[in-house]
N, C-alpha and C. Protein backbone atom coordinates (compact mmCIF):
# COMPACT_ATOMS: atom_id res chain seq x y z
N UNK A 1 -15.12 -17.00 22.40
CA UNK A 1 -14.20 -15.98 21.96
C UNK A 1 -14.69 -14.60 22.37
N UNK A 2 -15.34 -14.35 23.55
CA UNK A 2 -15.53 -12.98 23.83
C UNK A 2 -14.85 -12.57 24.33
N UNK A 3 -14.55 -10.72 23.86
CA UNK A 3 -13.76 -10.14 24.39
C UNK A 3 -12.37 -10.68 23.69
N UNK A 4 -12.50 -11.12 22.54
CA UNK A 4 -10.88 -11.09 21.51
C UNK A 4 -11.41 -10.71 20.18
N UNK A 5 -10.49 -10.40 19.66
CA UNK A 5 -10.46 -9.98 18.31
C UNK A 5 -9.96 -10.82 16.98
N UNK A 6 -11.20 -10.63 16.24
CA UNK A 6 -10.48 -11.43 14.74
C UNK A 6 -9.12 -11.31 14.43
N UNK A 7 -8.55 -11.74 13.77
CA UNK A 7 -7.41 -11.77 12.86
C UNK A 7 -7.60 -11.62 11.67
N UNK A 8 -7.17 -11.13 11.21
CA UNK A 8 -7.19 -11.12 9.45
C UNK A 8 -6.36 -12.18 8.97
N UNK A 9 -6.17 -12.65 7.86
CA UNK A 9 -4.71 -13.83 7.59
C UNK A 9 -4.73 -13.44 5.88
N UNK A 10 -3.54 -13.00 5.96
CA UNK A 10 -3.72 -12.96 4.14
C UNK A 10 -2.45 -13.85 3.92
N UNK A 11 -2.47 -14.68 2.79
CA UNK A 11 -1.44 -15.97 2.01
C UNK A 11 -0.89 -15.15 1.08
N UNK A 12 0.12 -14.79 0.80
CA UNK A 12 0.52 -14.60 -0.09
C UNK A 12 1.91 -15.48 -0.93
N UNK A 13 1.34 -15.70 -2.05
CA UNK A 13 2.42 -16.43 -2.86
C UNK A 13 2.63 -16.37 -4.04
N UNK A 14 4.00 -15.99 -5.00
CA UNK A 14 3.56 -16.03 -6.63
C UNK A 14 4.00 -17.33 -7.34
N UNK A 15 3.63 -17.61 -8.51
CA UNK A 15 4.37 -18.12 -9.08
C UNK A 15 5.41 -18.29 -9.85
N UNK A 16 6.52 -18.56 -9.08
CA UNK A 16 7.67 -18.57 -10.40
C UNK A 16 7.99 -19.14 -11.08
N UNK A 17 8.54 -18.94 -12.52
CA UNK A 17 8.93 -20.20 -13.20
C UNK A 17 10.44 -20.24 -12.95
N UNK A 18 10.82 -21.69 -13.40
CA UNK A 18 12.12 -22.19 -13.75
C UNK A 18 13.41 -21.43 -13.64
N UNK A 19 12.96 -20.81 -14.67
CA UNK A 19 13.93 -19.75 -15.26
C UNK A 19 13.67 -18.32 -14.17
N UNK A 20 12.91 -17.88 -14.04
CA UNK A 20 12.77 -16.70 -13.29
C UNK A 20 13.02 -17.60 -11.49
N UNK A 21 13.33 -18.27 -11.04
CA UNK A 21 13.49 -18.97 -9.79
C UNK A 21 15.14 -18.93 -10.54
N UNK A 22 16.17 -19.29 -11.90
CA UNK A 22 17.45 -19.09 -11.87
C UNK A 22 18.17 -17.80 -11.83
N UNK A 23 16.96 -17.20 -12.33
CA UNK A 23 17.41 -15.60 -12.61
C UNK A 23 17.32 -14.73 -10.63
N UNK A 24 16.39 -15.28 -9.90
CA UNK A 24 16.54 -14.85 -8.58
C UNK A 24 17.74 -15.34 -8.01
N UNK A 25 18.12 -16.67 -8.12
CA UNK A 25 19.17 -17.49 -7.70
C UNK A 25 20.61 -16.40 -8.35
N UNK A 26 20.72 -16.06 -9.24
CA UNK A 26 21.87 -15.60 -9.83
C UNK A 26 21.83 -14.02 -9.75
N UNK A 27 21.05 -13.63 -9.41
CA UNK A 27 21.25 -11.96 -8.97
C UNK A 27 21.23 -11.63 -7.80
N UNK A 28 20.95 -12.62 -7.01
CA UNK A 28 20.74 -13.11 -5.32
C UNK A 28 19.79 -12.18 -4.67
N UNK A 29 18.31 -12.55 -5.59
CA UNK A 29 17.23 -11.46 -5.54
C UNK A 29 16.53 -11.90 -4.19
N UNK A 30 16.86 -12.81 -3.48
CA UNK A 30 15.66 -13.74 -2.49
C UNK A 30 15.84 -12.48 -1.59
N UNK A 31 16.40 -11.91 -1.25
CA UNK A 31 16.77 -11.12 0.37
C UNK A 31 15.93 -9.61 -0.07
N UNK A 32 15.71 -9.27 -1.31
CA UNK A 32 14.81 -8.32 -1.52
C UNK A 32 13.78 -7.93 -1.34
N UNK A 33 14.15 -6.81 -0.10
CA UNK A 33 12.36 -6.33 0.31
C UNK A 33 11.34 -6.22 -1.20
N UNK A 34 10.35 -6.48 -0.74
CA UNK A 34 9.13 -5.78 -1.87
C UNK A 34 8.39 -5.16 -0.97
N UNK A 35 8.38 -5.39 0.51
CA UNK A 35 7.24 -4.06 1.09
C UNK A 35 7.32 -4.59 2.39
N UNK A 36 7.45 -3.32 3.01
CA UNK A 36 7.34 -3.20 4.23
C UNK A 36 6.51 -1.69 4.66
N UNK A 37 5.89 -2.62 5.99
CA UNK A 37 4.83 -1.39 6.96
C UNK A 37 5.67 -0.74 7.88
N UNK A 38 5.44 0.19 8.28
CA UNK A 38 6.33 0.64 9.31
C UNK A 38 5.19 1.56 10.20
N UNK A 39 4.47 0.90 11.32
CA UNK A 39 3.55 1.72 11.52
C UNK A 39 4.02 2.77 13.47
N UNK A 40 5.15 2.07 13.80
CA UNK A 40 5.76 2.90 14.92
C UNK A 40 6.99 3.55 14.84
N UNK A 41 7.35 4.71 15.52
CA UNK A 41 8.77 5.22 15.45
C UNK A 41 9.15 5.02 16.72
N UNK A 42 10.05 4.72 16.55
CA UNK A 42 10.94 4.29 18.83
C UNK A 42 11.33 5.80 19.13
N UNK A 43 11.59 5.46 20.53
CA UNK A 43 11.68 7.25 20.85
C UNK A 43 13.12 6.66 21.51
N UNK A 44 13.74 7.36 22.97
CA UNK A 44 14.64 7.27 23.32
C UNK A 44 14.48 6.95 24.72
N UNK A 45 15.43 6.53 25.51
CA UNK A 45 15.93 5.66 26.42
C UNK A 45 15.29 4.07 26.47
N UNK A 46 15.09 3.99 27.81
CA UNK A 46 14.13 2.55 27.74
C UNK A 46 12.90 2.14 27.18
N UNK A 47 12.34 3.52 27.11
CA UNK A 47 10.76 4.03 26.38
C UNK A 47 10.90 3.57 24.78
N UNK A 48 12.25 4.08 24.16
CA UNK A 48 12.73 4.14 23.23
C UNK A 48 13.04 2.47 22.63
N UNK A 49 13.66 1.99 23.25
CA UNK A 49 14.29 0.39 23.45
C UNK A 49 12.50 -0.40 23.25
N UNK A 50 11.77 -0.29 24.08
CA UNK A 50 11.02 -1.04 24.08
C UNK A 50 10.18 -0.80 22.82
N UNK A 51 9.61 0.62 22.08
CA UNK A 51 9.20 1.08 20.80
C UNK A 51 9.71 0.47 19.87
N UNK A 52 10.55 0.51 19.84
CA UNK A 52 12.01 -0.37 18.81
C UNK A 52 11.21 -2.05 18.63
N UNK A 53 11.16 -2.31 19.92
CA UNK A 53 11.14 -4.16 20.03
C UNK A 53 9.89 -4.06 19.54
N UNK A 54 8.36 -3.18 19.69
CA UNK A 54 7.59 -3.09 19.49
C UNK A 54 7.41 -2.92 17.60
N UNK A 55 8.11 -1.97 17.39
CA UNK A 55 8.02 -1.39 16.08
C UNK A 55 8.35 -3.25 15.00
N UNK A 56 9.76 -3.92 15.67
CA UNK A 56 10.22 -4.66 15.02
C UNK A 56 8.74 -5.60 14.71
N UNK A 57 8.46 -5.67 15.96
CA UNK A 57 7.20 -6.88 16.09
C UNK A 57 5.97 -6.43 14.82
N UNK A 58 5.81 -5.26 15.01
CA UNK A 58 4.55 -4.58 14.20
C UNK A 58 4.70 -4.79 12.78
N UNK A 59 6.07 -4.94 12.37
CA UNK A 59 6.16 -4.02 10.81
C UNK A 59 5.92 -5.74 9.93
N UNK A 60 5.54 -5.61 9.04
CA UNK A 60 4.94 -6.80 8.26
C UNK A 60 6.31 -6.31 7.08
N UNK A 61 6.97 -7.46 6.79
CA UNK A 61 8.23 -7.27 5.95
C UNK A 61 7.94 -8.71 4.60
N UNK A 62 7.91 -8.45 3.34
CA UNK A 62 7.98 -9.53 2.60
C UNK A 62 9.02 -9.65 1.54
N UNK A 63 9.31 -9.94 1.35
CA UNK A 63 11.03 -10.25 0.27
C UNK A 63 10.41 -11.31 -0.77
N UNK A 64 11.54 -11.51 -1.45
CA UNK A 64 10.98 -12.20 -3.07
C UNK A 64 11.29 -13.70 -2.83
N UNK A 65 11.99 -13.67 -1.46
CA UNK A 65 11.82 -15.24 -0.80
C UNK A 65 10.73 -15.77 -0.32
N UNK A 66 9.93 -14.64 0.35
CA UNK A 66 8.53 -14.76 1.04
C UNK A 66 7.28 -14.77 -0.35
N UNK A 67 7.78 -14.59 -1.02
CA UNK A 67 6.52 -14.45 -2.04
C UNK A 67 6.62 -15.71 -3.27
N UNK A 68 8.39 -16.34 -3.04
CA UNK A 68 8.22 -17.45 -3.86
C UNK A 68 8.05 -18.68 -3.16
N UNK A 69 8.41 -18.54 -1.58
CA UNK A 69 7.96 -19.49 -0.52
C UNK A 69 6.46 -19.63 -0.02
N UNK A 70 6.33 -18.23 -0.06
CA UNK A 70 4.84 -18.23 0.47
C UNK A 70 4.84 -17.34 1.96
N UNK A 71 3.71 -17.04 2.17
CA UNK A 71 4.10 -16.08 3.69
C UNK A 71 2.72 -15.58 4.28
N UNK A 72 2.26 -16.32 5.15
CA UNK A 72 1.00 -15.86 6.09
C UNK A 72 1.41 -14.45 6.99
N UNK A 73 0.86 -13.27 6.41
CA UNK A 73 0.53 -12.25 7.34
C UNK A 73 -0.78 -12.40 7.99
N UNK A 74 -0.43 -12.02 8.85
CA UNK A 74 -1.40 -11.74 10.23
C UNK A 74 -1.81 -9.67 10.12
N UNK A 75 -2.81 -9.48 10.42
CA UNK A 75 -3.55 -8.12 9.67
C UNK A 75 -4.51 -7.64 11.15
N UNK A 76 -4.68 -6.57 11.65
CA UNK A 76 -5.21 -6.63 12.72
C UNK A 76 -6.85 -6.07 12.38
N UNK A 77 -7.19 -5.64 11.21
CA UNK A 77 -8.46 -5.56 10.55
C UNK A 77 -8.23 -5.89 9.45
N UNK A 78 -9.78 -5.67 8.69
CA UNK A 78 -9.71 -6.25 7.10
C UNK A 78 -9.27 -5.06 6.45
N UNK A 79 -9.24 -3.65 6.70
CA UNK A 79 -8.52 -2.34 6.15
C UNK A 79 -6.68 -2.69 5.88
N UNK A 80 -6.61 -3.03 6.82
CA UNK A 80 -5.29 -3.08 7.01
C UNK A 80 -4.87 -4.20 5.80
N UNK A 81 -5.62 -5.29 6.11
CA UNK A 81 -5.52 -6.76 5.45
C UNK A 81 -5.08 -5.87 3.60
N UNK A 82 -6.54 -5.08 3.11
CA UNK A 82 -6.66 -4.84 1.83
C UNK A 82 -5.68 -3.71 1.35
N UNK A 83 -4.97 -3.09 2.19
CA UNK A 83 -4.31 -2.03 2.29
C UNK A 83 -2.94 -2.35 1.74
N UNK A 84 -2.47 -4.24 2.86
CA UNK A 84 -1.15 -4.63 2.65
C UNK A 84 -1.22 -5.65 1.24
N UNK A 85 -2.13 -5.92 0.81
CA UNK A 85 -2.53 -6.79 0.11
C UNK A 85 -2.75 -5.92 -1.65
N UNK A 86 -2.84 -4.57 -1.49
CA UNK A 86 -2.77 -3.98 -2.68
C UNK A 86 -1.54 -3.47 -2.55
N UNK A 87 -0.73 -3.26 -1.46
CA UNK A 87 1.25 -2.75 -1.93
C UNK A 87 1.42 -3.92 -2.19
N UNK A 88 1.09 -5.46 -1.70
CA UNK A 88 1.77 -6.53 -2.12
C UNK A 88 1.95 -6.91 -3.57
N UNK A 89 1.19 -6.67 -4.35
CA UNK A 89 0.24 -6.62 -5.55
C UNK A 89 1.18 -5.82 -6.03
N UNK A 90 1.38 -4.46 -5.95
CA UNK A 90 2.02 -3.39 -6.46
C UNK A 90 3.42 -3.87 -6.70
N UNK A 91 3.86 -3.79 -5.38
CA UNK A 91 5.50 -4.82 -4.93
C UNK A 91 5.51 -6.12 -6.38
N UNK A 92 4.65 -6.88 -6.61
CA UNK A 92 5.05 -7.84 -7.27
C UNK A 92 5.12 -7.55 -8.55
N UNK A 93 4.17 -6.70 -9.26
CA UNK A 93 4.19 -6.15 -10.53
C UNK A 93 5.39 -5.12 -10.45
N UNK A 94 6.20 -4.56 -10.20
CA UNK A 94 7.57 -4.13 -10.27
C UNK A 94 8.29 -5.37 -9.98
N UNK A 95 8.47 -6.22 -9.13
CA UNK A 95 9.16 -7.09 -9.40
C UNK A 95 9.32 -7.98 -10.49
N UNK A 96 8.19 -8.04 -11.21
CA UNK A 96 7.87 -9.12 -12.47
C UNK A 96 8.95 -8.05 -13.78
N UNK A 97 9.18 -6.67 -13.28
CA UNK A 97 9.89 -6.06 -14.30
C UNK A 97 10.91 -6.04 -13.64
N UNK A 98 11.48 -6.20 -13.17
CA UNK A 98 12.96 -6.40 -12.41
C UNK A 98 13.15 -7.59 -12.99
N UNK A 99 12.36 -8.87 -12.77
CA UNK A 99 12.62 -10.39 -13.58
C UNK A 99 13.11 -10.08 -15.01
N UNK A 100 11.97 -9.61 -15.68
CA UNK A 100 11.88 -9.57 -17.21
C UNK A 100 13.48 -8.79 -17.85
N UNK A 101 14.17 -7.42 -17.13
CA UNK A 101 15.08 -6.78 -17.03
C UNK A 101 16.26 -7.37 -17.15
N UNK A 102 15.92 -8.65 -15.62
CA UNK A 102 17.64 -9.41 -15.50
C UNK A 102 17.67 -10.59 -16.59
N UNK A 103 16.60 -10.95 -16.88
CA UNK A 103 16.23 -11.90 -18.09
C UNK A 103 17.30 -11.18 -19.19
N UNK A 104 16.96 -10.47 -19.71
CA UNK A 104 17.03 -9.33 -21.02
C UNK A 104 19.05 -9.44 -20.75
N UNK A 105 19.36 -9.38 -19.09
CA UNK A 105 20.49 -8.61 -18.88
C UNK A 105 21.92 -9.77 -19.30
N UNK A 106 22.95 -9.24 -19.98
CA UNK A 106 24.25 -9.99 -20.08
C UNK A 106 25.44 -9.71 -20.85
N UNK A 107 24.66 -8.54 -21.48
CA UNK A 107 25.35 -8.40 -22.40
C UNK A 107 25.17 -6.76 -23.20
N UNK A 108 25.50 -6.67 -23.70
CA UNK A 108 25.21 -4.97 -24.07
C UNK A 108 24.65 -5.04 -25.06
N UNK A 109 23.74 -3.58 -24.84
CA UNK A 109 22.50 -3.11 -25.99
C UNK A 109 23.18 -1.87 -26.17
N UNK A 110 22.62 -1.87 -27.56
CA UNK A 110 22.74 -0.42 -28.06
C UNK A 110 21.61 0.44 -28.46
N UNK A 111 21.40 0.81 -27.83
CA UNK A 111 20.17 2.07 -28.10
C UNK A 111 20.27 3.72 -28.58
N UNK A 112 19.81 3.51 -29.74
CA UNK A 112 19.93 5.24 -30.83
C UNK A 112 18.98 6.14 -29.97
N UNK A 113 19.49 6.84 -29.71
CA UNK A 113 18.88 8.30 -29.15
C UNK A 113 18.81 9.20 -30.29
């Protein structure tokens, strides 16, 4: 392997239960980003076109499908690795309150101000 570079590989997966896997199913939460990198901007003409194809390739994207399926990112250091791996973290603990929320949701509350 000389002259290539490690990979990083981070797994990411949560666990859902039952009920929070019906509650994604019924708010049609699967297609929901929880985090994305965006580490290029495309410029313009062909220069532009190819930045674009580049940018698409680069950006590490995970949704609440990828995190109840499971989802190997690829990381080009271990900075990067711990970097995407604490928004992932972040991403999921707001999502666990988005769950708990649509759980709660159906019907009306009344709350005294």
């Amino acid at each position: 392997m000389i002259g290539s570079k490690p990979v990083f590989v981070l797994n990411v997966r949560a666990d859902i239960s039952a009920a929070e896997q019906a509650d994604i199913a019924k708010y049609k939460l699967g297609d929901t980003e929880l985090y994305a990198s965006h580490e290029i901007k495309g410029g313009s003409g062909l220069l532009g076109v190819a930045s674009r194809l580049a940018y698409k390739a680069m950006t590490i994207n995970v949704t609440v499908k990828d995190l109840t399926g499971g989802k190997k990112i690829e990381c080009k250091d271990v900075v990067e690795m711990l970097a995407v791996e604490d928004q992932i973290r972040d991403a999921a603990k707001t999502f666990a309150q988005v769950l708990a929320a649509a759980a709660q949701f159906g019907g009306e509350e009344v709350v005294e101000l």
